[in-house]
Protein backbone atom coordinates (compact mmCIF):
# COMPACT_ATOMS: atom_id res chain seq x y z
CA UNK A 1 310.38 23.02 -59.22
CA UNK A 2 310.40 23.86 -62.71
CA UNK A 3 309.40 27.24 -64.39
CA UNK A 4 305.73 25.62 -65.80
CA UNK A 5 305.29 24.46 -62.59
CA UNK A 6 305.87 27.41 -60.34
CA UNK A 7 303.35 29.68 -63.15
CA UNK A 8 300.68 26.38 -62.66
CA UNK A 9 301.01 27.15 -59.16
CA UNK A 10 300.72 31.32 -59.19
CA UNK A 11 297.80 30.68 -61.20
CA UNK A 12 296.05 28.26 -58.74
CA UNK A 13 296.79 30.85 -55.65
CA UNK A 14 295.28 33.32 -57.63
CA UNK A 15 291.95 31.55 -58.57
CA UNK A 16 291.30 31.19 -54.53
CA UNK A 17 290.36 34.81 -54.51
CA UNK A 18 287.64 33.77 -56.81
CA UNK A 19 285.89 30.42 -55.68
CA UNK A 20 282.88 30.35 -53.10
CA UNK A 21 283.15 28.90 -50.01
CA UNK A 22 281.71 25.87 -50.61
CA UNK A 23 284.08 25.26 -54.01
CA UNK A 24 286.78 23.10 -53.46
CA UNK A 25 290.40 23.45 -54.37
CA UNK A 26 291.45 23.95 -57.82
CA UNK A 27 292.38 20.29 -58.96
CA UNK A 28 296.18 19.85 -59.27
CA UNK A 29 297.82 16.95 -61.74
CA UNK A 30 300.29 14.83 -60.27
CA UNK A 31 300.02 16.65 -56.62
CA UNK A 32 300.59 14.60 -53.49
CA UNK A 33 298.10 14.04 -50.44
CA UNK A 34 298.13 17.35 -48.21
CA UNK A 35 299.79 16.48 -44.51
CA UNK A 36 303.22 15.85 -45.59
CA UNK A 37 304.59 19.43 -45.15
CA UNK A 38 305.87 20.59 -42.08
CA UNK A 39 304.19 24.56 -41.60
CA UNK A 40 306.53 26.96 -39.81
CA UNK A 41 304.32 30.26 -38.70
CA UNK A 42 305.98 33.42 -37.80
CA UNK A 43 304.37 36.78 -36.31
CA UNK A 44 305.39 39.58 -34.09
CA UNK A 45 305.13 43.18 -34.12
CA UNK A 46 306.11 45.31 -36.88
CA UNK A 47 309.85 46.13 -37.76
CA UNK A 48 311.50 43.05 -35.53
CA UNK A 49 312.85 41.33 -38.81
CA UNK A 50 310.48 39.36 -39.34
CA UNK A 51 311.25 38.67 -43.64
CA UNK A 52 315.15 39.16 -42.82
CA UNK A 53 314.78 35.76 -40.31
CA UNK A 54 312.92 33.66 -43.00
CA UNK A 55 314.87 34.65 -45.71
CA UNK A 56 317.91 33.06 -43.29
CA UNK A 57 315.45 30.49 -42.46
CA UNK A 58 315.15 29.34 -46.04
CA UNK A 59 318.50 29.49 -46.89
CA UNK A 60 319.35 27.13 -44.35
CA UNK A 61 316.89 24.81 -45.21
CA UNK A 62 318.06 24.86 -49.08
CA UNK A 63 321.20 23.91 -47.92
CA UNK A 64 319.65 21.02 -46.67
CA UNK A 65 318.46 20.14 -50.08
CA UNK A 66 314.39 21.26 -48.92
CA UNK A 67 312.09 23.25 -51.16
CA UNK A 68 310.68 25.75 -49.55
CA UNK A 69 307.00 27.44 -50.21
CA UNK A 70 306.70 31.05 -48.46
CA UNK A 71 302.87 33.06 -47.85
CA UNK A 72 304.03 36.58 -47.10
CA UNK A 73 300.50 37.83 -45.81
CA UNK A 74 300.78 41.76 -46.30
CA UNK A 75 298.32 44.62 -45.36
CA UNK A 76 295.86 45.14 -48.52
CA UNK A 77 296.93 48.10 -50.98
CA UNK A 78 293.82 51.07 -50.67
CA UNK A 79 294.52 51.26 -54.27
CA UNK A 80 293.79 47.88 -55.92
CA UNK A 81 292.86 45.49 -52.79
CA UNK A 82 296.47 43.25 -53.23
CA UNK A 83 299.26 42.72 -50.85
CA UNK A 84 301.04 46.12 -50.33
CA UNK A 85 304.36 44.88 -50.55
CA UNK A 86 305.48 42.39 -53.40
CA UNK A 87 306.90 39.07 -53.14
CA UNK A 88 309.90 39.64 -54.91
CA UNK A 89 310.46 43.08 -52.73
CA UNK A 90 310.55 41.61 -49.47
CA UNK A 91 313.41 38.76 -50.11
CA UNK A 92 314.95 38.93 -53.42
CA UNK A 93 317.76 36.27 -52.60
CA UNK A 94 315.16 33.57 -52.88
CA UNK A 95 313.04 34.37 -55.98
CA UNK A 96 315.84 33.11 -58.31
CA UNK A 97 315.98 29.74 -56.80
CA UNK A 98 313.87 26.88 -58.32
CA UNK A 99 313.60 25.51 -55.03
CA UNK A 100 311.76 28.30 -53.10
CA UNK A 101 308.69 29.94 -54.24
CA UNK A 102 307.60 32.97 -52.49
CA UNK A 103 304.22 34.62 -52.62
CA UNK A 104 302.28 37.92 -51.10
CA UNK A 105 298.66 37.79 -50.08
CA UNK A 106 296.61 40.89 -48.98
CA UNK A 107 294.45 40.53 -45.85
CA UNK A 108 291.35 42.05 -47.41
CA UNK A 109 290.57 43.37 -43.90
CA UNK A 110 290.75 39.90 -41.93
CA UNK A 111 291.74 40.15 -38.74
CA UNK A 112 294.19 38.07 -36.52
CA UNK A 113 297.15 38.80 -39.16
CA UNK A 114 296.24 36.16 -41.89
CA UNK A 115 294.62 36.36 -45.11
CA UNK A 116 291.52 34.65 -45.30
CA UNK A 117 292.74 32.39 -48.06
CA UNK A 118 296.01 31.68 -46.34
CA UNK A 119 295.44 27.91 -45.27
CA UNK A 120 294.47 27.35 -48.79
CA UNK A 121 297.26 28.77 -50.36
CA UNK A 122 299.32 26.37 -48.20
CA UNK A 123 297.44 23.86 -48.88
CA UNK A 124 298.36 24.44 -52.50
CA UNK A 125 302.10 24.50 -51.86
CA UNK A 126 301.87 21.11 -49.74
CA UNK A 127 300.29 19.28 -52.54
CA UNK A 128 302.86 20.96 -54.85
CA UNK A 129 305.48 19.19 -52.63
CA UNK A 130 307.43 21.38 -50.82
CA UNK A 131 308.78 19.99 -47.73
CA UNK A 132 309.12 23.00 -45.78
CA UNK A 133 306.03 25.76 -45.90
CA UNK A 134 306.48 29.48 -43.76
CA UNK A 135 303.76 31.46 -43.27
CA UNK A 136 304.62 35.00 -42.18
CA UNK A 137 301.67 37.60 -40.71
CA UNK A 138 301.27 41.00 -41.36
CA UNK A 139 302.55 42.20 -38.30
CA UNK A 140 299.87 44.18 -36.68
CA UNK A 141 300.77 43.07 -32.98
CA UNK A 142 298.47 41.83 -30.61
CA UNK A 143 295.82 40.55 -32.53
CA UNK A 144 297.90 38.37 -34.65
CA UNK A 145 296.81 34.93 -33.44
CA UNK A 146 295.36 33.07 -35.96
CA UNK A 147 298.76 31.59 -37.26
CA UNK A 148 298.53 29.29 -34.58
CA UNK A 149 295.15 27.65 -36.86
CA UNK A 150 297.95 27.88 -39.71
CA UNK A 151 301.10 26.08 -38.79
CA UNK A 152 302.87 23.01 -36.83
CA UNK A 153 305.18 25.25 -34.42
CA UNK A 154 304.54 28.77 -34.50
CA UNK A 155 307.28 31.71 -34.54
CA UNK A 156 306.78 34.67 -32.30
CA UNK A 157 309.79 37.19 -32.97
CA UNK A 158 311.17 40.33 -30.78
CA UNK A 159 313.69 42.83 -30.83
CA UNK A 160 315.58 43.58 -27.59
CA UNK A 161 314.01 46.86 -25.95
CA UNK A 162 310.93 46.34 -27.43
CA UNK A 163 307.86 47.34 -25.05
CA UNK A 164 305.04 46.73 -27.21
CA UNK A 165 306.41 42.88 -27.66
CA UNK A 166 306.09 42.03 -24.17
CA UNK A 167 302.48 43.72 -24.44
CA UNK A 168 302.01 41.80 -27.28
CA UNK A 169 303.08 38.85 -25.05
CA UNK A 170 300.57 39.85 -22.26
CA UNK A 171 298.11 39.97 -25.12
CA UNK A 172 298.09 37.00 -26.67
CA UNK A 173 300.64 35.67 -28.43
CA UNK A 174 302.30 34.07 -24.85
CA UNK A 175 299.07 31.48 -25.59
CA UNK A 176 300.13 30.55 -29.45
CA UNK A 177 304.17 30.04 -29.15
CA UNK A 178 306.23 27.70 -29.43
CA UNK A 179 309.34 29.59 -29.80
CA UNK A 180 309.93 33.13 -29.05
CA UNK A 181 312.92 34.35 -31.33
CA UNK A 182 314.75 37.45 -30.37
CA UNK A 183 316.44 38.64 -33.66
CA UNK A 184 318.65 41.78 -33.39
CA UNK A 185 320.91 39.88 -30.44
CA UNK A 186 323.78 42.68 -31.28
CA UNK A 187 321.60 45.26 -30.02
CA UNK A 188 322.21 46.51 -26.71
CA UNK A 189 320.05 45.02 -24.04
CA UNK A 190 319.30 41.95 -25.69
CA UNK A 191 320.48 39.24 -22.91
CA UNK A 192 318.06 41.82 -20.80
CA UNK A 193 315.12 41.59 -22.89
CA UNK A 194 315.67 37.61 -22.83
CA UNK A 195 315.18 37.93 -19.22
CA UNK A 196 312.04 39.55 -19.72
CA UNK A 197 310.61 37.56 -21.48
CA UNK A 198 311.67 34.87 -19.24
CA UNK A 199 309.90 35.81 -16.53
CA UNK A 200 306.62 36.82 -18.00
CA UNK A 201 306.63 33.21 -18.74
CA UNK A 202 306.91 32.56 -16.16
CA UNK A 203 304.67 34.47 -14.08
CA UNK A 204 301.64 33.69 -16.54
CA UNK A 205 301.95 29.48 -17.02
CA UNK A 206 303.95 27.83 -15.06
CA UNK A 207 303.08 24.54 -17.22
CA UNK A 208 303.77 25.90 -20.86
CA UNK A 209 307.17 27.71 -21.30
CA UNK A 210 308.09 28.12 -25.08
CA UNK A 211 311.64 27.97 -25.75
CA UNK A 212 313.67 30.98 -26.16
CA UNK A 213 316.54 31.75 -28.94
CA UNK A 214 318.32 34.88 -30.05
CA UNK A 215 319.07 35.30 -33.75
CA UNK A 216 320.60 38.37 -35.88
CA UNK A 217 319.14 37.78 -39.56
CA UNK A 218 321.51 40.14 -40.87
CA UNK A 219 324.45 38.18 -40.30
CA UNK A 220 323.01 34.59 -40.13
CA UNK A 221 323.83 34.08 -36.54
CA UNK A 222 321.86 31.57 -34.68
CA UNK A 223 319.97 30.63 -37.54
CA UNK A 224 321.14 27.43 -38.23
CA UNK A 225 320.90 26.73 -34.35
CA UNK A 226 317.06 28.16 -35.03
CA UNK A 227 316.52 25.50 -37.67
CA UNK A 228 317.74 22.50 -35.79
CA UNK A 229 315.20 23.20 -33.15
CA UNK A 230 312.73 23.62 -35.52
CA UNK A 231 313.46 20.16 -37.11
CA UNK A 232 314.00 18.78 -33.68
CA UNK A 233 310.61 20.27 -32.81
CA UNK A 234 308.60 18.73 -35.51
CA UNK A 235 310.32 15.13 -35.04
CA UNK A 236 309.15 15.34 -31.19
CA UNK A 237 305.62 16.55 -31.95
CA UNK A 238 305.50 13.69 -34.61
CA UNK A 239 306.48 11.24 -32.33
CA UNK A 240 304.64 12.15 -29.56
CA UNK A 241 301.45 12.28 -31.42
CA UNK A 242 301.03 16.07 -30.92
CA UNK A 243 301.20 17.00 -34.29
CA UNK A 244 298.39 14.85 -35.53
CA UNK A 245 296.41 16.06 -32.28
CA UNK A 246 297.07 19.70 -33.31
CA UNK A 247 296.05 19.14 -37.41
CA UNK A 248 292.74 17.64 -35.94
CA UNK A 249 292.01 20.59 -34.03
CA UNK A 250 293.03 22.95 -37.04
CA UNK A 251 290.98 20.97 -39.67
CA UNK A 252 287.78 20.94 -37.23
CA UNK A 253 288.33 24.68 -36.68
CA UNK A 254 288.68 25.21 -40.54
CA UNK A 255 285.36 23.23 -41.20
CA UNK A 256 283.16 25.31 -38.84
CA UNK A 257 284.97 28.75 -40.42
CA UNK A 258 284.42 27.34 -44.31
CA UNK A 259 280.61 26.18 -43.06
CA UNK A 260 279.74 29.37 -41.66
CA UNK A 261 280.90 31.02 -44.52
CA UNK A 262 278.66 29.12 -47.12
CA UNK A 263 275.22 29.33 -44.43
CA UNK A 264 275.95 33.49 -44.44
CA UNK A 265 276.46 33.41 -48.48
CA UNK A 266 273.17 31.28 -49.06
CA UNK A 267 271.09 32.78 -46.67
CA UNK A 268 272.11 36.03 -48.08
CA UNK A 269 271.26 35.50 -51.70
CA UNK A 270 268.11 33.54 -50.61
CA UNK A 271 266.92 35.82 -47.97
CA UNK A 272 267.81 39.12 -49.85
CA UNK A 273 268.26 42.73 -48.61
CA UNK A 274 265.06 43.65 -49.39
CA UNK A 275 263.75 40.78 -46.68
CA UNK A 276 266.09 42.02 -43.99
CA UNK A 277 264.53 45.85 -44.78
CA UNK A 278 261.00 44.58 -44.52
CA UNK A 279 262.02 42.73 -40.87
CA UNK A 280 263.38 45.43 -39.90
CA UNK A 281 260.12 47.74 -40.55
CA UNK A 282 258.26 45.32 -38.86
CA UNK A 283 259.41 46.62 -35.37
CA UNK A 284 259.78 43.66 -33.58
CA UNK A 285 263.27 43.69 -31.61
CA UNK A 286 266.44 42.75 -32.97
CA UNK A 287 266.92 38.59 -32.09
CA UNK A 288 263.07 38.25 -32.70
CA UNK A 289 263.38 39.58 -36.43
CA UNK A 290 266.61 37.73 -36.92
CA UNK A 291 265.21 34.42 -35.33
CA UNK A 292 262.16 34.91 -37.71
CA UNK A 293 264.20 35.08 -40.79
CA UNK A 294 266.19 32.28 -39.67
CA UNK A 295 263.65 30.03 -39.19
CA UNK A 296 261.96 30.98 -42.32
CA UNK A 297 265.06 30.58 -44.17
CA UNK A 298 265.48 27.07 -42.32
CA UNK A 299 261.96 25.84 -43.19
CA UNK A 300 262.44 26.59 -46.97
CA UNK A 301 259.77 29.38 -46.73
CA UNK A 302 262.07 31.63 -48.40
CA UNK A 303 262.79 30.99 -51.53
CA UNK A 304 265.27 33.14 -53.94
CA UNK A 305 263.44 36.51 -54.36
């Protein structure tokens, strides 16, 4: 992708902080219809390697002559409400390649590790063209399940002797995997922790086992292995009719999110505070005031005060 290209796109991502719910995508010139992608989430706790892997991840796929979009989603600075950590920090091998194009969102206190504008922003880089499109969480443990609303195969990643993954496991993210990746395999215990995780597997769903691999992102091992199974995961799900399945599910999921968005945002500047004060004086319970000023709102009885 050329230089114009990559600032048109930096400058779309950054307008989806600032449209309504109900606004649609900025309008891209010559973009292609969104679907073609393949979406690669990865999440896991904090400090497993989780930037380290995709930066081996993307190599990889460069080599295979596929551009490569990245969302880092990063906890939101106190300071100025952005991503904490920049772009260009967190894998500086890749932001001098024309075929990769990397960028930081802040969570803005969502929860379930994503930024709220996440799916949007990868929408962007899909119609942009790349073929290959990694999302990577926050990394605030057991809560971090949305990716699996975010991605084709989703990325859970360990290190060996780490407790609070197989919580997170027990939590959670057992229900969202497709591929649990143990990175750090030169640390001690690491065929151990495999085990582990193995038979917690196990023990929970018999019928849904998501592969395991081991990886060390510092020294490329078992990364290109990783990648192959990635590919040969997406060409399976494809044929199979999974994948399609799965977008479905995502898209109707996305709808009811974006819808319930723009009701809360209308009724809000229709209804007013000063409404939901005067309800609340009234001294009927809770639901009864609430169902009231629904039904008002409904009705058209309210109009913008």
């Amino acid at each position: 992708m050329n230089p114009q290209r990559q600032r048109e796109l930096s400058r779309l991502i950054s307008r989806l902080d600032r449209l309504n719910p109900g606004e649609s995508l900025p309008e891209v010139q010559d973009g292609r219809e969104i679907g073609a992608a393949f979406r690669i989430g990865v999440t896991g706790p904090l400090g497993v390697g989780k930037s380290s892997l995709i930066n081996e991840i993307a190599r990889h796929y460069r080599r295979r002559d596929m551009t490569v979009g990245i969302i880092a989603v990063d906890p939101t600075s106190p300071f100025t409400g952005g991503a904490l950590l920049g772009d260009r920090i967190r894998m500086p091998e890749l932001t001098l390649d024309n075929g990769v194009f990397i960028r930081s969102l802040a969570t803005r206190g969502a929860f379930g590790g994503l930024a709220e504008n996440a799916n949007d922003a990868a929408d962007l880089l899909d119609i942009f063209g790349f073929d290959r499109i990694i999302i990577e969480t926050v990394g605030v443990g057991q809560s971090e399940v949305d990716i699996a609303g975010a991605c084709d195969a989703a990325l859970v990643v360990f290190e060996p002797g780490s407790g609070d993954g197989i919580q997170a496991m027990k939590a959670g993210l057992m229900e969202i995997a497709d591929l649990f990746v143990v990175n750090k395999k030169d640390m001690k215990g690491a065929d151990r922790f495999v085990l582990e995780l193995e038979t917690v597997m196990e023990m929970r769903d018999r019928s849904r086992s998501p592969a395991v691999m081991m990886t060390s992102a510092h020294n490329g091992e078992g990364v290109k292995e990783l990648v192959d199974w990635l590919e040969g995961y997406y060409d399976k799900v494809q044929h199979e009719g999974r994948l399609q399945n799965r977008r479905q599910s995502q898209r109707i999921d996305r709808i009811k999110r974006a819808a319930k968005l723009i009701i809360n945002r209308r009724f809000m500047a229709e209804v007013g505070s000063e409404r939901i004060e005067a309800a609340e004086k009234s001294h009927l319970p809770v639901r009864d005031a609430a169902r009231q000023l629904v039904e008002e709102f409904l009705s058209g009885q309210i109009i913008n005060n």
